[in-house]
N, C-alpha and C. Protein backbone atom coordinates (compact mmCIF):
# COMPACT_ATOMS: atom_id res chain seq x y z
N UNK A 1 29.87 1.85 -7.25
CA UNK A 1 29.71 1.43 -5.87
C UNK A 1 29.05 0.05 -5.84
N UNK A 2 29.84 -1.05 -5.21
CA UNK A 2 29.19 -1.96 -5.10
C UNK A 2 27.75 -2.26 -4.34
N UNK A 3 27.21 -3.02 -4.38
CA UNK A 3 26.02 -3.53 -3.21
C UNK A 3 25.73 -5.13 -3.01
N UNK A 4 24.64 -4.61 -2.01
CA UNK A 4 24.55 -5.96 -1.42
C UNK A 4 23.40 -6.87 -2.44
N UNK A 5 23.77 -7.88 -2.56
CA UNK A 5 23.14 -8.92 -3.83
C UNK A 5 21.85 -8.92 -2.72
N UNK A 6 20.68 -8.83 -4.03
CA UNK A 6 19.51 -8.86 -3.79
C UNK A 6 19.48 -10.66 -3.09
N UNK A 7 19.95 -11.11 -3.50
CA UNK A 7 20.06 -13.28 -2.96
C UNK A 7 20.18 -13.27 -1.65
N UNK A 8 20.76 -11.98 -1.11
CA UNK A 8 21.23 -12.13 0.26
C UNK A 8 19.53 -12.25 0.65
N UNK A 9 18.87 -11.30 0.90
CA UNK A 9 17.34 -10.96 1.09
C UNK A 9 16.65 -12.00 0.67
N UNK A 10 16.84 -13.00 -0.34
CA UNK A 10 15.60 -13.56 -0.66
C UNK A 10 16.32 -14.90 -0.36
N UNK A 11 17.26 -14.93 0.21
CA UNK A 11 17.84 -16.31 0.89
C UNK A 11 16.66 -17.50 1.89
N UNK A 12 17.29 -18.35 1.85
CA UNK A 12 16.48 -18.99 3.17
C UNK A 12 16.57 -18.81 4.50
N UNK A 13 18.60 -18.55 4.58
CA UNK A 13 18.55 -18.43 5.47
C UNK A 13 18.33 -16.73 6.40
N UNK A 14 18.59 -15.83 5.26
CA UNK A 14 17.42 -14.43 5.76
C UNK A 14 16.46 -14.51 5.84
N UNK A 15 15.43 -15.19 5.23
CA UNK A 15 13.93 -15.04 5.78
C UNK A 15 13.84 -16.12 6.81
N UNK A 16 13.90 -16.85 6.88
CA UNK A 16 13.99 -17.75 8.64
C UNK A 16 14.69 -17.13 9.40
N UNK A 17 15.63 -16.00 9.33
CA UNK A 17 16.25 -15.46 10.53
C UNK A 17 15.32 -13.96 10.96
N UNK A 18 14.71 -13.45 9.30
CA UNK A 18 13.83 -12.34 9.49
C UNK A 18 12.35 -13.01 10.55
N UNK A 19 12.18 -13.91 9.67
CA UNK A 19 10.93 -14.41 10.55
C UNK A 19 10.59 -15.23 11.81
N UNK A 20 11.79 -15.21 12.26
CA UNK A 20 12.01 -15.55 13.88
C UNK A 20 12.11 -14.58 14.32
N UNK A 21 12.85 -13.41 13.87
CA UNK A 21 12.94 -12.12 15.12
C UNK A 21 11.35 -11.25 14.87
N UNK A 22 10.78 -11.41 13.87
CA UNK A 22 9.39 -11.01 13.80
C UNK A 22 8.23 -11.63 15.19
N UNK A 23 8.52 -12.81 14.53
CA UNK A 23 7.74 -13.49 16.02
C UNK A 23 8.28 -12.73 17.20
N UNK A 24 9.38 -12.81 17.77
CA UNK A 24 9.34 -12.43 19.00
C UNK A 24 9.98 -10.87 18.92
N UNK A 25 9.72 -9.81 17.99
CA UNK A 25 9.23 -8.95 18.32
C UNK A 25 8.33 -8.20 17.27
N UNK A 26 6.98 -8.61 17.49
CA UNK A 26 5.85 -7.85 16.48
C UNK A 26 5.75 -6.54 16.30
N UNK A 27 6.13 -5.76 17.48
CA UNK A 27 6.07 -4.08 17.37
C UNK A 27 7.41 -3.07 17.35
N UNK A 28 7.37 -2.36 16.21
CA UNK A 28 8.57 -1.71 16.09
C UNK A 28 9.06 -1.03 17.56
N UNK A 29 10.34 -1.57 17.72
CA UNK A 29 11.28 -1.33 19.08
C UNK A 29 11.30 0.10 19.25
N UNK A 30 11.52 0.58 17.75
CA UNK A 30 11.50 2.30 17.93
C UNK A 30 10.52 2.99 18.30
N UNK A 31 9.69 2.54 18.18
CA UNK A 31 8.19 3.21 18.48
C UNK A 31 8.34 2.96 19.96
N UNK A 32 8.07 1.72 19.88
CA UNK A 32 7.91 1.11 21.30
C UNK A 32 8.99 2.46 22.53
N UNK A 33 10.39 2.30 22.19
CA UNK A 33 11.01 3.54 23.15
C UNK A 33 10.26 4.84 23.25
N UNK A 34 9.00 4.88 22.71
CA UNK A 34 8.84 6.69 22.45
C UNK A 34 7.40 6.46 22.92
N UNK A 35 7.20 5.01 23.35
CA UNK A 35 5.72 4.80 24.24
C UNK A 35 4.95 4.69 23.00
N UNK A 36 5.25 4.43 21.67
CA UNK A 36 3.90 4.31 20.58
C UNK A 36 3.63 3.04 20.32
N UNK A 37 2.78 2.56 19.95
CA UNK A 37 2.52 0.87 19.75
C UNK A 37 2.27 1.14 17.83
N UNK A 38 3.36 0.28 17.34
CA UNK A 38 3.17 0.24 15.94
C UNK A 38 3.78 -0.83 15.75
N UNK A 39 3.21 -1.77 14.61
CA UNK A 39 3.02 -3.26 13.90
C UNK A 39 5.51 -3.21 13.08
N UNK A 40 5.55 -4.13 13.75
CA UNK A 40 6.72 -3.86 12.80
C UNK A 40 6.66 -4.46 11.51
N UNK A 41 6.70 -3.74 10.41
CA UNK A 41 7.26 -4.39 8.59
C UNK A 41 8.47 -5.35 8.46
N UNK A 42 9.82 -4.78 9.03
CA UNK A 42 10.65 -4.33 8.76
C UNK A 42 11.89 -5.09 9.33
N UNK A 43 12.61 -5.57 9.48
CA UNK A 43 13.99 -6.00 10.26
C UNK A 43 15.25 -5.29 10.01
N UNK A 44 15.66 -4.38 10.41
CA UNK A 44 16.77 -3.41 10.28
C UNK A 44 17.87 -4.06 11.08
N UNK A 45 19.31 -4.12 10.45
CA UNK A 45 20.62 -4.29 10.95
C UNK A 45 21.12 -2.96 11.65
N UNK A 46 21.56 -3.30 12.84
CA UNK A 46 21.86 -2.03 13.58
C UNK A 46 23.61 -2.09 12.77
N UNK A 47 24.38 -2.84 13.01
CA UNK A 47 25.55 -2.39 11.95
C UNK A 47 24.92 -2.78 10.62
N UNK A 48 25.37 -1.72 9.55
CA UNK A 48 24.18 -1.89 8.75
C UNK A 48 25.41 -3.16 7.89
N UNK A 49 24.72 -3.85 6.74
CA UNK A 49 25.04 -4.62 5.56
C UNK A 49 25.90 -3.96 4.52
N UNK A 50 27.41 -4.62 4.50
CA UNK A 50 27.84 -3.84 3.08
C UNK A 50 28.07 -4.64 2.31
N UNK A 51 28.95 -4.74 1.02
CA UNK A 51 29.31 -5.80 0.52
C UNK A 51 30.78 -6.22 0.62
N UNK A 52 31.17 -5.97 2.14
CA UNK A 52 32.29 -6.46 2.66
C UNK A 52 31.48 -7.87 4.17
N UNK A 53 30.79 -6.97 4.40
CA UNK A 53 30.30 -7.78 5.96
C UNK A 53 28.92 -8.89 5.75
N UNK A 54 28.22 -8.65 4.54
CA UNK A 54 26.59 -9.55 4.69
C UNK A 54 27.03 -10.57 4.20
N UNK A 55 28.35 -11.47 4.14
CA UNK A 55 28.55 -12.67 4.29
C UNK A 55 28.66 -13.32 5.35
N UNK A 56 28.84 -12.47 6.54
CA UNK A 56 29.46 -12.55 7.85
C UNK A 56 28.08 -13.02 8.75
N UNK A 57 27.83 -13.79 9.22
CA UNK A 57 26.62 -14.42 9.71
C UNK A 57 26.37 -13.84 11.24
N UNK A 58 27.19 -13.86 11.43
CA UNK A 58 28.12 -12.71 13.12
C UNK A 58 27.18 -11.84 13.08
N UNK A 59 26.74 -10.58 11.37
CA UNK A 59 26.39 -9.66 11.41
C UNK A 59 25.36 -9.63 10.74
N UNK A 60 24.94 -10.46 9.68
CA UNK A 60 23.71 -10.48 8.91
C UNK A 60 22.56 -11.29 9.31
N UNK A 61 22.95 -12.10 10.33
CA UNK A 61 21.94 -13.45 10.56
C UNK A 61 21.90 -13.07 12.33
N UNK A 62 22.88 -12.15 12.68
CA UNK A 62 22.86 -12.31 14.20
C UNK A 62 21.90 -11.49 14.69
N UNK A 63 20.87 -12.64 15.36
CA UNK A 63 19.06 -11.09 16.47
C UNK A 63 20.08 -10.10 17.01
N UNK A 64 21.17 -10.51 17.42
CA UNK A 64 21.60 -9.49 18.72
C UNK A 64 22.46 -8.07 17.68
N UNK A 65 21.97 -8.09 16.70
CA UNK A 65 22.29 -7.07 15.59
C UNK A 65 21.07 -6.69 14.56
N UNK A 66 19.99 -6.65 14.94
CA UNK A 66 18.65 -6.46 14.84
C UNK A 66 17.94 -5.85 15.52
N UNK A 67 16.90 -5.29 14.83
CA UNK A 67 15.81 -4.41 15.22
C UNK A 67 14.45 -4.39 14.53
N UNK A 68 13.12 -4.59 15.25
CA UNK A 68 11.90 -4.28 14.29
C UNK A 68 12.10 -3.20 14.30
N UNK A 69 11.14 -2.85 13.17
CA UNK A 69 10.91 -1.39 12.84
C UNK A 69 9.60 -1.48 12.24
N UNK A 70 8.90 -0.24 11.92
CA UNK A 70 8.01 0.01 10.89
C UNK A 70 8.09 0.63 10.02
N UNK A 71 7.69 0.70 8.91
CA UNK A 71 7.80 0.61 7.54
C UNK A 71 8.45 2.57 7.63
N UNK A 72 7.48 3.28 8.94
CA UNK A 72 8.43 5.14 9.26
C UNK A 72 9.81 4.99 9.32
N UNK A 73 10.22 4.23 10.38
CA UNK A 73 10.73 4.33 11.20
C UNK A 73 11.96 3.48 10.47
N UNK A 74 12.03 2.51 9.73
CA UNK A 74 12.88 1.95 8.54
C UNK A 74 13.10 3.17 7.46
N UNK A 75 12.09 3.73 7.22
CA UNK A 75 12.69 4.93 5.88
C UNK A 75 13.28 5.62 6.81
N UNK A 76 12.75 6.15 8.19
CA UNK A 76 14.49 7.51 8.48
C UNK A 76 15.47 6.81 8.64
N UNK A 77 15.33 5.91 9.07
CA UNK A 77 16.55 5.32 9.53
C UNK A 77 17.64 5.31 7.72
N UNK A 78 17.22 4.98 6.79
CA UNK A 78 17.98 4.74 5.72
C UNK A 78 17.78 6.21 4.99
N UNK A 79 17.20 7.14 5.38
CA UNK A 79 17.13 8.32 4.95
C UNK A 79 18.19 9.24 5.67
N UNK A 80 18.97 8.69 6.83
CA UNK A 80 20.02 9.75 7.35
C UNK A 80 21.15 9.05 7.01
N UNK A 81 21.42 7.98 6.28
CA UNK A 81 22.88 7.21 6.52
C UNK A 81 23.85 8.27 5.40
N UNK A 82 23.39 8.95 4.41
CA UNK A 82 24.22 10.27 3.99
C UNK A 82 23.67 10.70 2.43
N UNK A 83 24.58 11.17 1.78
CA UNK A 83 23.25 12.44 0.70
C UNK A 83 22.29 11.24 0.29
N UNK A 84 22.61 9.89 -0.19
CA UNK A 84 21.22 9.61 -0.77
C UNK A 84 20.31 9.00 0.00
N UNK A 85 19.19 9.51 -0.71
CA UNK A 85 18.03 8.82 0.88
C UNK A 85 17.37 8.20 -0.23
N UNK A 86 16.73 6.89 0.92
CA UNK A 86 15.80 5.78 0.39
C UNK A 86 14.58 5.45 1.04
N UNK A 87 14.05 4.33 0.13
CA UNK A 87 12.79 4.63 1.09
C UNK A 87 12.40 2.68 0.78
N UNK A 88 11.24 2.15 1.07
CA UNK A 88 11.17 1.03 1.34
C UNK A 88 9.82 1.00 0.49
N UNK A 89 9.73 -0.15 -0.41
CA UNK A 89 8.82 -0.62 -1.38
C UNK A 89 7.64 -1.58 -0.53
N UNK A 90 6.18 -1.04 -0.87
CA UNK A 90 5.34 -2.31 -0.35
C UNK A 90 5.78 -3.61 -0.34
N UNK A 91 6.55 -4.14 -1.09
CA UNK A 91 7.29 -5.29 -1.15
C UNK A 91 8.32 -5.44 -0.36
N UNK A 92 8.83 -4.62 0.76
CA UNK A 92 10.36 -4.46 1.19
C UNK A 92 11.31 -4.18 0.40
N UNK A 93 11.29 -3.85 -0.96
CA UNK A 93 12.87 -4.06 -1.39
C UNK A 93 12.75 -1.95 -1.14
N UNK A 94 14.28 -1.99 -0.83
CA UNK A 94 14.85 -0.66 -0.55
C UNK A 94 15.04 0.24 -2.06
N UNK A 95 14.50 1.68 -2.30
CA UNK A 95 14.67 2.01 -3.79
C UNK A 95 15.71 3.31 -3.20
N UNK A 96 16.61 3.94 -3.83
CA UNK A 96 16.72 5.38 -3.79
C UNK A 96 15.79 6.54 -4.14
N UNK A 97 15.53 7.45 -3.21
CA UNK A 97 14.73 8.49 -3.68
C UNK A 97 15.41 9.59 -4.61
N UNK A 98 14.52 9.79 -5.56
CA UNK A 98 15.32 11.14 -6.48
C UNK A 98 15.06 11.99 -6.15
N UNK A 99 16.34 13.01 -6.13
CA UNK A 99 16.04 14.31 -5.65
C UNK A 99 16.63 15.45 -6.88
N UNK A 100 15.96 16.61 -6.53
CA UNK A 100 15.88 17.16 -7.66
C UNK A 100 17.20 18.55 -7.47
């Protein structure tokens, strides 16, 4: 199974696009709908990244395909997409969880 090149993430132009939608939104959106106030980590693609589309700037670079999150609220989200679940490194990078 292919994936998405770690370069994409440590690009320039992903972290200037991560760290503009940070500024203008500091608190995870998800929380925020459920009335909780929590710090967002996190920048989640609502269509998520494959290694057909995160060249596509439309979808990888576009706010209006974004979401804060917090560091919870980023692991379910990548913990329901199907059998393997992941979880998110103090560092941000995404690991698979092993299951037994």
């Amino acid at each position: 199974m292919r994936s998405i090149p770690q370069s994409f993430y440590h690009s320039r132009a992903w972290q200037a696009c991560r760290s503009s939608y940070l500024q203008k939104h500091p608190l995870c959106e998800d929380c925020l709908a459920r009335g909780k106030y929590e710090v967002a980590a996190h920048v989640h693609h609502i269509i998520w990244l494959t290694p057909e589309n995160y060249q596509n700037p439309e979808i990888s670079l576009n706010h209006n395909n974004l979401r804060a999150v917090c560091v919870e609220c980023h692991n379910r989200l990548h913990s329901t997409r199907g059998p393997r679940r992941y979880c998110v490194n103090e560092d941000g990078t995404v690991r698979a969880i092993e299951t037994a």
